[in-house]
N, C-alpha and C. Protein backbone atom coordinates (compact mmCIF):
# COMPACT_ATOMS: atom_id res chain seq x y z
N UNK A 1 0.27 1.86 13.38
CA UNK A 1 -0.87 1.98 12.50
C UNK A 1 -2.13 1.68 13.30
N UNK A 2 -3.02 2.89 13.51
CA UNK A 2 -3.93 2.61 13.97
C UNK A 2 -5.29 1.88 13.07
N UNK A 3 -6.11 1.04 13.58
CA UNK A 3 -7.18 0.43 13.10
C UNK A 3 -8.33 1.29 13.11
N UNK A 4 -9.11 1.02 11.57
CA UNK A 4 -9.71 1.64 11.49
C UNK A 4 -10.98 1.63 11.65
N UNK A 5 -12.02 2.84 12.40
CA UNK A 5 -13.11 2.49 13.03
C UNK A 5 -14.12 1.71 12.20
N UNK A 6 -15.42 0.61 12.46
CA UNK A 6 -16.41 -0.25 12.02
C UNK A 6 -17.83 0.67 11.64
N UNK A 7 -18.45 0.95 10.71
CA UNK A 7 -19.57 1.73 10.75
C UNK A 7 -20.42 0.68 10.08
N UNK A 8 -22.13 0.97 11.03
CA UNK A 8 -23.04 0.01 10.69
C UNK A 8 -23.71 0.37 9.66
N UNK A 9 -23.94 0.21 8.70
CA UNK A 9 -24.53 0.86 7.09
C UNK A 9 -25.84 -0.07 7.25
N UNK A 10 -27.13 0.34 6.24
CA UNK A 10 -28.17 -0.11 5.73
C UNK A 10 -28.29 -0.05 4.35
N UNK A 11 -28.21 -1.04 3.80
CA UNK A 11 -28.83 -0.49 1.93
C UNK A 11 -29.86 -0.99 2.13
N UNK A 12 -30.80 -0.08 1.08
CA UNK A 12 -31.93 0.18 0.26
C UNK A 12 -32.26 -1.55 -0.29
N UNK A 13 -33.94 -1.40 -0.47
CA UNK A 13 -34.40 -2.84 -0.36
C UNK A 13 -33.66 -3.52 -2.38
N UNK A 14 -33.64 -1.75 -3.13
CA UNK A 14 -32.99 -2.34 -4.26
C UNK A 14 -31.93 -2.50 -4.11
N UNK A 15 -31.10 -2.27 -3.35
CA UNK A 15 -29.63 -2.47 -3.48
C UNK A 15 -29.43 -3.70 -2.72
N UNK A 16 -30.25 -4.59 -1.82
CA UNK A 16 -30.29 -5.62 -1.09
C UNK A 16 -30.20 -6.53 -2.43
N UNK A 17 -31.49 -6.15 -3.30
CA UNK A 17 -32.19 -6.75 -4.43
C UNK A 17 -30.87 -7.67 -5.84
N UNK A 18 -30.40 -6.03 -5.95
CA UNK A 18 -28.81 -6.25 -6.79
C UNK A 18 -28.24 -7.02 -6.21
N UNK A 19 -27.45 -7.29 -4.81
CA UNK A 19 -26.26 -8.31 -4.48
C UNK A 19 -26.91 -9.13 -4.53
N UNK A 20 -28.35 -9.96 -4.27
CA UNK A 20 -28.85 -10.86 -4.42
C UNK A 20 -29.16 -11.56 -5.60
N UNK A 21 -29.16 -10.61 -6.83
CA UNK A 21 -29.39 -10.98 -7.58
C UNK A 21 -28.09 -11.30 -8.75
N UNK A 22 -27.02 -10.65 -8.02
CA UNK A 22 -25.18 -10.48 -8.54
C UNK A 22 -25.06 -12.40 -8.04
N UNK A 23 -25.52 -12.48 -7.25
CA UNK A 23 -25.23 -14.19 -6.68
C UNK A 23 -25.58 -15.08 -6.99
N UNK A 24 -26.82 -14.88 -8.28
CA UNK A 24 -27.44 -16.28 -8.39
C UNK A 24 -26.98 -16.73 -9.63
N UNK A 25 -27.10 -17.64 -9.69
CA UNK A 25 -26.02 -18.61 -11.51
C UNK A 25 -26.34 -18.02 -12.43
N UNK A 26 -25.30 -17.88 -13.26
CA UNK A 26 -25.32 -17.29 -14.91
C UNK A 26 -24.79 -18.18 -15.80
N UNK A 27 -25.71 -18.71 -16.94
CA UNK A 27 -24.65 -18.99 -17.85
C UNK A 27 -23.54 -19.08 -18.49
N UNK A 28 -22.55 -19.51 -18.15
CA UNK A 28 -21.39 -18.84 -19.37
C UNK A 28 -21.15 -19.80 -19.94
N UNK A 29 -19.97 -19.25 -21.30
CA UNK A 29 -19.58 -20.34 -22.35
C UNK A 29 -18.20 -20.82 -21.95
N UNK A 30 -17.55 -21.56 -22.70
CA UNK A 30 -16.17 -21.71 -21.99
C UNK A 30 -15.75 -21.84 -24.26
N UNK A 31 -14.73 -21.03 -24.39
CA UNK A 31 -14.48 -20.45 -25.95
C UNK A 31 -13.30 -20.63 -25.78
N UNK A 32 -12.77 -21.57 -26.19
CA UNK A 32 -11.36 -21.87 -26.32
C UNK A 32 -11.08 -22.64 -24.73
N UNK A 33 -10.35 -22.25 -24.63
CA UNK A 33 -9.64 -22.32 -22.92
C UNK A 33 -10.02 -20.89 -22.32
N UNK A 34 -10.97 -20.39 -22.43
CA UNK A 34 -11.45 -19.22 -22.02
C UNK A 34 -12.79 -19.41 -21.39
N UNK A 35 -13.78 -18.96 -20.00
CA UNK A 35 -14.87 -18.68 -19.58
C UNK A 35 -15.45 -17.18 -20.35
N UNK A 36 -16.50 -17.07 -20.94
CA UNK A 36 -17.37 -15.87 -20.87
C UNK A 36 -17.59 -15.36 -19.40
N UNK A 37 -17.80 -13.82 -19.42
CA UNK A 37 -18.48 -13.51 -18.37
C UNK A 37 -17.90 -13.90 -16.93
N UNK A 38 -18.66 -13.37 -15.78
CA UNK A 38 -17.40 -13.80 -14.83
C UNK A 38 -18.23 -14.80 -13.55
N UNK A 39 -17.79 -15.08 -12.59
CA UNK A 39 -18.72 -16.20 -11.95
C UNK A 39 -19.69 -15.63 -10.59
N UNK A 40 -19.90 -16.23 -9.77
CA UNK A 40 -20.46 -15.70 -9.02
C UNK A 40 -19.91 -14.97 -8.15
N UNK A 41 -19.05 -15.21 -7.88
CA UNK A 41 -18.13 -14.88 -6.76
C UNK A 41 -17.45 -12.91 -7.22
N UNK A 42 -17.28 -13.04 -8.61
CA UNK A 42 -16.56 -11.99 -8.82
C UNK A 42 -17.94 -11.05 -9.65
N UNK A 43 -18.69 -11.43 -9.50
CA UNK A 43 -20.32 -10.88 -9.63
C UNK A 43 -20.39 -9.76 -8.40
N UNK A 44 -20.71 -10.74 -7.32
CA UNK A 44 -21.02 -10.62 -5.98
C UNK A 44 -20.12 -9.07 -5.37
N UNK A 45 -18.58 -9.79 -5.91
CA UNK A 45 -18.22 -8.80 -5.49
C UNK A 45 -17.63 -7.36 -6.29
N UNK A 46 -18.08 -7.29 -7.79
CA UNK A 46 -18.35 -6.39 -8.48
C UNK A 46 -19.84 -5.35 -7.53
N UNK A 47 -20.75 -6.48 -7.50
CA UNK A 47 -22.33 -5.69 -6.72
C UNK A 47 -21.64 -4.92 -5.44
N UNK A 48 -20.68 -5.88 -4.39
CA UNK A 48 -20.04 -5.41 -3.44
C UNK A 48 -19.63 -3.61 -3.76
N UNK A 49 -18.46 -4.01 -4.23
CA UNK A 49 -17.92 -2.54 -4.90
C UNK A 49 -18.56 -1.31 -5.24
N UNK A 50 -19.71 -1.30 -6.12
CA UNK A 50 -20.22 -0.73 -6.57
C UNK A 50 -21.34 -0.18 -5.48
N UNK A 51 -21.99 -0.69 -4.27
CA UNK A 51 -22.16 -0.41 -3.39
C UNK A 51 -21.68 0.47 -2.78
N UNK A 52 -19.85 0.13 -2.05
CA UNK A 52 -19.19 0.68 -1.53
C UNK A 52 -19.03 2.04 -1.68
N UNK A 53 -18.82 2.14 -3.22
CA UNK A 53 -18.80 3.32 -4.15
C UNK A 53 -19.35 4.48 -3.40
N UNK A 54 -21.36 3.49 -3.68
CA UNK A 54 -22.17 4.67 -3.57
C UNK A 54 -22.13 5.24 -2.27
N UNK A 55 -21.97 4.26 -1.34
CA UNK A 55 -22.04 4.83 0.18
C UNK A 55 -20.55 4.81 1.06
N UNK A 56 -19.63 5.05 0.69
CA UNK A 56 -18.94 5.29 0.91
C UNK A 56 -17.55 4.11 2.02
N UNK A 57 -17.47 3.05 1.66
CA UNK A 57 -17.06 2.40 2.90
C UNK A 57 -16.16 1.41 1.66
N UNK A 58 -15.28 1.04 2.27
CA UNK A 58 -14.07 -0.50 1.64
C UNK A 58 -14.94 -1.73 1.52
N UNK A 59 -15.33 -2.24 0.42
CA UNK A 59 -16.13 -3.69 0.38
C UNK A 59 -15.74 -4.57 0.39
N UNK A 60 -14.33 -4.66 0.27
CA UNK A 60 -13.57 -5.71 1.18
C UNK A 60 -13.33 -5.98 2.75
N UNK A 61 -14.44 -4.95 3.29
CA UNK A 61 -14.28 -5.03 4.79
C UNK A 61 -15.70 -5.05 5.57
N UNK A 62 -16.67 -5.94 4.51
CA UNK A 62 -18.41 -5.34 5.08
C UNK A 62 -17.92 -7.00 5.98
N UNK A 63 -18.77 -7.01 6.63
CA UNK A 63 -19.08 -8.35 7.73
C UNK A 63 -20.58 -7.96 7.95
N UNK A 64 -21.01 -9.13 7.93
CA UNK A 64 -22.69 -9.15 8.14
C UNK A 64 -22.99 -8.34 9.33
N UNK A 65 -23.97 -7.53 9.48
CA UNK A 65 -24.74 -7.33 10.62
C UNK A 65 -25.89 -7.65 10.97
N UNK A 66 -26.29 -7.06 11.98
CA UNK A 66 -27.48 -7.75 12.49
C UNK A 66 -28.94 -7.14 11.77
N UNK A 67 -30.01 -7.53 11.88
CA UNK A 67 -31.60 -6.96 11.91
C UNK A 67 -31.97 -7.82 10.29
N UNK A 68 -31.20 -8.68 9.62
CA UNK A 68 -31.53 -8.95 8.27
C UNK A 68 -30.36 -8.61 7.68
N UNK A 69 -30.85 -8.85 6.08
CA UNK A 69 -30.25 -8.68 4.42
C UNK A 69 -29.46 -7.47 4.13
N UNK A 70 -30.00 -6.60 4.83
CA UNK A 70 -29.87 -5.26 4.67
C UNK A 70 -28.86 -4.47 5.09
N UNK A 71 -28.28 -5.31 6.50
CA UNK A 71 -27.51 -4.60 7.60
C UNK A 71 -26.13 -5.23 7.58
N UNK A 72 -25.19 -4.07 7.73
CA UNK A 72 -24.19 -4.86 7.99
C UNK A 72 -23.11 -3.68 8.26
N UNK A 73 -22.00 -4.53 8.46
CA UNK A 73 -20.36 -2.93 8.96
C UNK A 73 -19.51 -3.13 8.02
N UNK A 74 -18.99 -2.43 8.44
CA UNK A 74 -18.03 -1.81 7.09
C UNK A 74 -16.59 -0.79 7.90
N UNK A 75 -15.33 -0.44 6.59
CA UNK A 75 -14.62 0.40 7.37
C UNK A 75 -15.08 1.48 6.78
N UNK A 76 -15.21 2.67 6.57
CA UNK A 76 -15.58 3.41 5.54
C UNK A 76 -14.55 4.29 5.23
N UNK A 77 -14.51 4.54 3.55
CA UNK A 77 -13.51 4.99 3.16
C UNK A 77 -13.22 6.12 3.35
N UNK A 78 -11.87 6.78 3.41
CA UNK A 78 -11.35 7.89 3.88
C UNK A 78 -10.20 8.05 3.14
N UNK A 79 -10.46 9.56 3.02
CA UNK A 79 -9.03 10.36 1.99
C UNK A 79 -7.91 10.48 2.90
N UNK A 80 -6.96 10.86 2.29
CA UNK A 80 -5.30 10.53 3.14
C UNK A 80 -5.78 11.99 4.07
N UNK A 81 -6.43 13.21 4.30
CA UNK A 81 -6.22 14.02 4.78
C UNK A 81 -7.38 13.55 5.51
N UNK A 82 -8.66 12.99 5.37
CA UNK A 82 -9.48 12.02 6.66
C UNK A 82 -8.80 11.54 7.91
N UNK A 83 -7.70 10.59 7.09
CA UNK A 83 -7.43 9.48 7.77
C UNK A 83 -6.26 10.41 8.56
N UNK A 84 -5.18 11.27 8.00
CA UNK A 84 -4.58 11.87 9.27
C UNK A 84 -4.78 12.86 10.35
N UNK A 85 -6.69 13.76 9.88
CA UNK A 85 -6.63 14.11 10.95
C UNK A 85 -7.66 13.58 11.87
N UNK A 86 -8.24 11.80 11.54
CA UNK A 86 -8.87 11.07 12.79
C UNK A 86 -7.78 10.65 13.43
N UNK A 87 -6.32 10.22 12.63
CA UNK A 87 -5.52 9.54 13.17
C UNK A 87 -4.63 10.88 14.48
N UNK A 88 -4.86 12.30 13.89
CA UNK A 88 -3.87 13.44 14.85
C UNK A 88 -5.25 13.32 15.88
N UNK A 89 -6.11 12.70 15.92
CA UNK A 89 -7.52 13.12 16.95
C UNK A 89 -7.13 11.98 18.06
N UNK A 90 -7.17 10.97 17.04
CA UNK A 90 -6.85 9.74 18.09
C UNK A 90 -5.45 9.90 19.03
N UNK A 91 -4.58 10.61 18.27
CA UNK A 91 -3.33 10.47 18.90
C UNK A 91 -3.53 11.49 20.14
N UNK A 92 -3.93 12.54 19.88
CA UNK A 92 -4.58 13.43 21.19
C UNK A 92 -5.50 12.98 22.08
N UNK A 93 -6.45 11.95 21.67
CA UNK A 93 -7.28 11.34 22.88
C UNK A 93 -6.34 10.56 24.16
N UNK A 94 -5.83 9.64 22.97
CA UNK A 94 -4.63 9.35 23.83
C UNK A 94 -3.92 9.70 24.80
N UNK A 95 -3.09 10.81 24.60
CA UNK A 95 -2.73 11.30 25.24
C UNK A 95 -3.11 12.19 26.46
N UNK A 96 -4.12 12.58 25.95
CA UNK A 96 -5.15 13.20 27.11
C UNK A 96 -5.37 12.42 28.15
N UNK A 97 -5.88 11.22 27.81
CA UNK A 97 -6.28 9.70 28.88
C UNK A 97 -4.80 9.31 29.68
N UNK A 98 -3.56 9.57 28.72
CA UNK A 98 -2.45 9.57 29.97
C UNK A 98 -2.49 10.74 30.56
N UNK A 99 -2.14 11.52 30.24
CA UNK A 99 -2.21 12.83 31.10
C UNK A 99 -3.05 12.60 32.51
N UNK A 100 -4.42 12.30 32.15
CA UNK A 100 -5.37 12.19 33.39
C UNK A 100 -5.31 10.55 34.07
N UNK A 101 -4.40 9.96 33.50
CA UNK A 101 -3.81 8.73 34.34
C UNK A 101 -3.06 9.26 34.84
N UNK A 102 -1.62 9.89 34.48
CA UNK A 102 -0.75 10.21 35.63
C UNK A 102 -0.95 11.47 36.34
N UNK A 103 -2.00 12.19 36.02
CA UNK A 103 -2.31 12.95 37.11
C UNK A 103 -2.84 12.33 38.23
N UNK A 104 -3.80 11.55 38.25
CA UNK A 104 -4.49 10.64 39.21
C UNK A 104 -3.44 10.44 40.19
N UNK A 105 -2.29 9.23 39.00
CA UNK A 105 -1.38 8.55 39.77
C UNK A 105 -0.59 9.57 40.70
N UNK A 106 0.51 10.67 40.81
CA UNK A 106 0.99 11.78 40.97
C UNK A 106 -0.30 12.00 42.38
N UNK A 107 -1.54 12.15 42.06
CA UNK A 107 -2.54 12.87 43.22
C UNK A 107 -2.61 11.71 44.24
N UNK A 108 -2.82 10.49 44.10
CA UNK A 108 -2.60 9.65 44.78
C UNK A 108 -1.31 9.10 45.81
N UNK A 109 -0.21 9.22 44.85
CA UNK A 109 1.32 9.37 45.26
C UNK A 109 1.29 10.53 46.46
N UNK A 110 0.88 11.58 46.11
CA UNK A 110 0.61 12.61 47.26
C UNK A 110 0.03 12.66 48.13
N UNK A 111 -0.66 12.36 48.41
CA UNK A 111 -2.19 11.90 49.59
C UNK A 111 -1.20 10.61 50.02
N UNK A 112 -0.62 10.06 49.91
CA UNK A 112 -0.07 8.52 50.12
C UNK A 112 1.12 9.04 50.94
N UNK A 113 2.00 10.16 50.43
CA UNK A 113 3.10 10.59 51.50
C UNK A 113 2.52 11.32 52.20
N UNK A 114 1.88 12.13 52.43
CA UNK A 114 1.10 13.20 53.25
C UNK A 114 0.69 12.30 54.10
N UNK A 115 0.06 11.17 53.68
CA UNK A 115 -0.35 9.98 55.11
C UNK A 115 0.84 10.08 55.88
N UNK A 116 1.98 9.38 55.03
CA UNK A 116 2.85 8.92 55.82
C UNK A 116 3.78 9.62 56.18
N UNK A 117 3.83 10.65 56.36
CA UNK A 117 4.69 12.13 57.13
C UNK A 117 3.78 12.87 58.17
N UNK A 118 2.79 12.11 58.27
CA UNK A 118 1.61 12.57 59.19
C UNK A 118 2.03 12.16 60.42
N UNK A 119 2.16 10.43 60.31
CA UNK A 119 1.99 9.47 61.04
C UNK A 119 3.26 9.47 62.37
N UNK A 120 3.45 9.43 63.27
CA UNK A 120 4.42 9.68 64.13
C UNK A 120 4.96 8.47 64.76
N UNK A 121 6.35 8.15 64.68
CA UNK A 121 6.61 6.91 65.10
C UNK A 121 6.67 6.74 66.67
């Protein structure tokens, strides 16, 4: 299973505005053995989600970035036919990068006996 690539996203100064504002305390009641409404945490990450949504990425996978409020990475989401043909891309890069490793190796191996069938005892 390959891992999936990090993309650096920016939201909008309102959409900064919303998670910031998904975080700060709310009232609730507590009705029976029951809470109203939900807390911050599952606020936050309702605002999260709904984000994700719009721009496309897993919001269970943002990690802060750099420049401010605004910035941050993400994996971004991908349909099963995305994900297998970055994953048939990757598997061909791959392979390409051996290919031109053991060609090297193989060209080197050669130049290395050619020395030494040169050399006369």
């Amino acid at each position: 299973m390959s891992i999936y690539p990090r993309v650096n996203y920016e939201m909008t100064e309102a959409d900064c505005e919303e998670l910031l504002n998904s975080m700060l305390p709310e009232p609730v009641m507590k009705i029976g053995s029951h809470w109203s409404g939900m807390d911050q945490q599952e606020r936050a990450n309702a605002a999260w989600k709904r984000l994700g949504d719009k721009m496309g990425f897993d919001h269970m996978t943002v990690q802060p970035g750099r420049g401010g409020n605004r910035f941050f990475s993400a994996v971004p989401n991908e349909t099963e036919i995305q994900r297998n043909e970055r994953e048939a891309k990757e598997r061909a890069e791959k392979r390409a990068a051996e290919v031109l490793r053991l060609e090297k190796e193989i060209s080197d191996c050669t130049a290395k006996l050619k020395e030494l069938n040169e050399v006369k005892p």
